[in-house]
C-alpha atoms as a PDB file:
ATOM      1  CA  UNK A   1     -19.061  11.132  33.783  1.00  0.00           C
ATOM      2  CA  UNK A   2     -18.686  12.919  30.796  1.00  0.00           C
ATOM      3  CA  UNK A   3     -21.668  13.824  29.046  1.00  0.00           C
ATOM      4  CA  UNK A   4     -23.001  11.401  26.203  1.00  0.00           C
ATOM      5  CA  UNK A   5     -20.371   8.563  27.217  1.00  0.00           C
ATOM      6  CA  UNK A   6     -21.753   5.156  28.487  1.00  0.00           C
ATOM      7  CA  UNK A   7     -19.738   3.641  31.043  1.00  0.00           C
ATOM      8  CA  UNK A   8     -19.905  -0.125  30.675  1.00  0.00           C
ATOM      9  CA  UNK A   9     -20.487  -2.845  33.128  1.00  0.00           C
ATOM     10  CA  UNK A  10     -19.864  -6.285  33.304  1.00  0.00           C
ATOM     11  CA  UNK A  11     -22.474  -8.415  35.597  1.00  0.00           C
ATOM     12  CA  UNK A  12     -22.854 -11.945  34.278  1.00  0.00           C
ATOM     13  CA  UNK A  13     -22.159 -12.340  30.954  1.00  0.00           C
ATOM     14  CA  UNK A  14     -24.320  -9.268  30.121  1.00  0.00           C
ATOM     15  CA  UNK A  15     -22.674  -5.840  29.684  1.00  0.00           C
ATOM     16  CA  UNK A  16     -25.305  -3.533  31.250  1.00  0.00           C
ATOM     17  CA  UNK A  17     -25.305   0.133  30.104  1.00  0.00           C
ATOM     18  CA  UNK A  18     -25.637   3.081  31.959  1.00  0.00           C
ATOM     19  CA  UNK A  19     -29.027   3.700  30.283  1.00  0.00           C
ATOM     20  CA  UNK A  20     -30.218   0.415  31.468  1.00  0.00           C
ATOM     21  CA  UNK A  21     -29.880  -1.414  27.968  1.00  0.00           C
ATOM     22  CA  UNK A  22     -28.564  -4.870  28.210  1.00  0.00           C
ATOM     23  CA  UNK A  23     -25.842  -6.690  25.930  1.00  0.00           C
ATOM     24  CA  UNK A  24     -25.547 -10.412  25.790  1.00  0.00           C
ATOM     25  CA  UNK A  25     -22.419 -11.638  26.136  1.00  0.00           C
ATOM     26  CA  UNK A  26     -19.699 -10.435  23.900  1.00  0.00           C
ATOM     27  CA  UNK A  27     -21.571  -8.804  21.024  1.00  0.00           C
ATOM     28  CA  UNK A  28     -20.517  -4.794  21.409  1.00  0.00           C
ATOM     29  CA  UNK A  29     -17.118  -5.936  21.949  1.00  0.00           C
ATOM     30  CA  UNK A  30     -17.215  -8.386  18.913  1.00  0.00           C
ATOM     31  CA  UNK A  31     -18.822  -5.591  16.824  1.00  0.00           C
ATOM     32  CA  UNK A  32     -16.116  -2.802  17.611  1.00  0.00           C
ATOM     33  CA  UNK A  33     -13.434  -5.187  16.994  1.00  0.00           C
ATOM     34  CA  UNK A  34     -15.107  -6.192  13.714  1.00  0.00           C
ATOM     35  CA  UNK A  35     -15.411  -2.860  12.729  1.00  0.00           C
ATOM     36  CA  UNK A  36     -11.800  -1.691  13.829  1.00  0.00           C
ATOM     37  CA  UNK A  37     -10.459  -4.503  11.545  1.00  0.00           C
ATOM     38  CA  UNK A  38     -12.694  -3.746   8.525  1.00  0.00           C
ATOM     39  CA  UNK A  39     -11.153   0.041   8.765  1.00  0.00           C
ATOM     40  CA  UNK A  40      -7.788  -0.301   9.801  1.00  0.00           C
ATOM     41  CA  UNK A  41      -7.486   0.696  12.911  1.00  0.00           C
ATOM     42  CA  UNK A  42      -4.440   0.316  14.714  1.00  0.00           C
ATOM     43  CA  UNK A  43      -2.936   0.782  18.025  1.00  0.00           C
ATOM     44  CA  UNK A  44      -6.156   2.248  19.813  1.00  0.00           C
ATOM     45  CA  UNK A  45      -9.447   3.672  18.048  1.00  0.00           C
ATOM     46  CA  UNK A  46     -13.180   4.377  20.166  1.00  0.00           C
ATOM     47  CA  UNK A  47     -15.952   2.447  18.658  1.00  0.00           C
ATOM     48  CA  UNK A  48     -18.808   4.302  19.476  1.00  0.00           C
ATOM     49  CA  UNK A  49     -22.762   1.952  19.444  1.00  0.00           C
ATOM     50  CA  UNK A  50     -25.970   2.317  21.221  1.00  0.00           C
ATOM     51  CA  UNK A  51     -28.074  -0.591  22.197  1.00  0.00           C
ATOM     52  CA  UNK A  52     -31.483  -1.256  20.571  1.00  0.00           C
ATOM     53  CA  UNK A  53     -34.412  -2.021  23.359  1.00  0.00           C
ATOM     54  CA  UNK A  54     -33.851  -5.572  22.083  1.00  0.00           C
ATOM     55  CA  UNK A  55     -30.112  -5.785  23.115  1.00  0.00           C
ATOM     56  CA  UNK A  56     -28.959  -5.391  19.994  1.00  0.00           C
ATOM     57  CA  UNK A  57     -25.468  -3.319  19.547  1.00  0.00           C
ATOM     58  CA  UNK A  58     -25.263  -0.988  16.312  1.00  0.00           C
ATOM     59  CA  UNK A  59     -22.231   1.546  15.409  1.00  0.00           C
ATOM     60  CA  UNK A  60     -22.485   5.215  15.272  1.00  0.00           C
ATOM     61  CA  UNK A  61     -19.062   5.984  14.402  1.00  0.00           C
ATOM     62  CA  UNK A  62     -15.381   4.898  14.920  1.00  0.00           C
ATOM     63  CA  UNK A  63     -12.844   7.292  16.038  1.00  0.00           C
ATOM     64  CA  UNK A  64      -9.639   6.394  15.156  1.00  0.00           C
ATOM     65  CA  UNK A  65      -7.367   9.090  17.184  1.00  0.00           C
ATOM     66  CA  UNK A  66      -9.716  10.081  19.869  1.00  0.00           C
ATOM     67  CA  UNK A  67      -8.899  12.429  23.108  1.00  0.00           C
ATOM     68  CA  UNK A  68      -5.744  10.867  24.744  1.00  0.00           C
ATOM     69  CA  UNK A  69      -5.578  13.459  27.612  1.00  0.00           C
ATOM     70  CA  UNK A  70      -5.488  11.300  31.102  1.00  0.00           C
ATOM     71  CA  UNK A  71      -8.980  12.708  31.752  1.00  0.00           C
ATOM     72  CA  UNK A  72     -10.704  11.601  28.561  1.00  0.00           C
ATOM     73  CA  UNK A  73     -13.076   8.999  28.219  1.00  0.00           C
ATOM     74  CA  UNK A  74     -10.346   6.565  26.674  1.00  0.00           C
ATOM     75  CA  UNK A  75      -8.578   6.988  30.190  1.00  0.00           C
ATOM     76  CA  UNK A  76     -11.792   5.343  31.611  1.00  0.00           C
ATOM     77  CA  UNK A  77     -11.797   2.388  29.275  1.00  0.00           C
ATOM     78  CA  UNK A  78      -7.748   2.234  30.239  1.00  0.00           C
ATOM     79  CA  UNK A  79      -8.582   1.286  33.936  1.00  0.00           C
ATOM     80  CA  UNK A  80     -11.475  -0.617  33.195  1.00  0.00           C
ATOM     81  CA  UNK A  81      -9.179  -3.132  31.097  1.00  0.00           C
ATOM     82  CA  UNK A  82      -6.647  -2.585  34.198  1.00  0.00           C
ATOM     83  CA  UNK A  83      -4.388  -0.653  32.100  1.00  0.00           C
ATOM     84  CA  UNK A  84      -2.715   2.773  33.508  1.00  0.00           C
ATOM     85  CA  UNK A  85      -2.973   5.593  31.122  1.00  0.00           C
ATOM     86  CA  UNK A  86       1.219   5.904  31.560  1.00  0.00           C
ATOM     87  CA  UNK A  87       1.567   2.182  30.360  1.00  0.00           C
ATOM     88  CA  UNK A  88      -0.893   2.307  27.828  1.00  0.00           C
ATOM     89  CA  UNK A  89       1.305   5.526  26.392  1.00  0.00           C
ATOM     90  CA  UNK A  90       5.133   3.507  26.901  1.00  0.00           C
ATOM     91  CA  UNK A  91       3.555   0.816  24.840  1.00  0.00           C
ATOM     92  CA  UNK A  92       1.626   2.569  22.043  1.00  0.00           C
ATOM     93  CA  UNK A  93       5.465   4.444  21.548  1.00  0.00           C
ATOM     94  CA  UNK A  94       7.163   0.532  21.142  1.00  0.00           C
ATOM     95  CA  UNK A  95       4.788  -0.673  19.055  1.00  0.00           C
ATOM     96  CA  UNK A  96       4.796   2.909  16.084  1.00  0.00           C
ATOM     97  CA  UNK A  97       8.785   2.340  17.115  1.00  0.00           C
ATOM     98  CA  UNK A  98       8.524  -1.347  16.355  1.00  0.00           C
ATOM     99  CA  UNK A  99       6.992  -0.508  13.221  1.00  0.00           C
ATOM    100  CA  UNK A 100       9.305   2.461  12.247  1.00  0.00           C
ATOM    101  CA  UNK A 101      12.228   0.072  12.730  1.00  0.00           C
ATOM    102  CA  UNK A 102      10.621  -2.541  10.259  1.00  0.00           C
ATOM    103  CA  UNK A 103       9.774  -0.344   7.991  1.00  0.00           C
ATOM    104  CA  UNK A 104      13.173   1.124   7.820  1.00  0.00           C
ATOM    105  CA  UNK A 105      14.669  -2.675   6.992  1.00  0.00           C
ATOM    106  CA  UNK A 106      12.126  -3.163   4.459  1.00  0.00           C
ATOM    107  CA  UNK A 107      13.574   0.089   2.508  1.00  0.00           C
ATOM    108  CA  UNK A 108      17.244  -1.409   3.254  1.00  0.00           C
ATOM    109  CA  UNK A 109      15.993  -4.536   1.144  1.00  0.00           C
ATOM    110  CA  UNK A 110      14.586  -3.208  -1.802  1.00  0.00           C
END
């Protein structure tokens, strides 16, 4: 495990962290997809939070390009959602592609 990286588990309905802090239900994923939005994210971005003794998630930063080496911690997260790293990579390409090729007819319009 790298050092100062939670791994997360599921066991029901509470995401249990590997310091023993508990998460009811959906809230750190709700909260790092809140804050994503509010800053624009796109693509792929880490949301890093700790858990309060209470349970309660809060942010310590969002990383919106972080390590994308097949051994980083975003590799982890990868399998967890039952992604491969190799996928995750061919469809990250489509999707800037997608947009290149959109942006490219908007300019044609104007």
């Amino acid at each position: 495990m790298e050092a100062g990286v939670a791994r997360l588990r599921s066991d029901a309905g509470k995401v249990r962290c590997d310091g023993g802090a508990e998460v009811e239900g959906e809230a750190g994923g709700a909260l790092a997809r809140q804050a994503f939005r509010l800053l624009g994210c796109r693509d792929y971005a880490r949301v890093d939070f700790r858990v309060k003794p209470t349970g309660r998630p809060y942010i310590l930063e969002v990383n919106p390009n972080p390590d994308f080496s097949p051994t980083a911690g975003l590799c982890g997260g990868l399998t967890s959602a039952g992604l491969t790293h190799a996928q995750f990579t061919v469809d990250l390409v489509k999707r800037a592609l997608a947009r290149g090729q959109r942006s490219m007819v908007g300019a044609a319009l104007r």
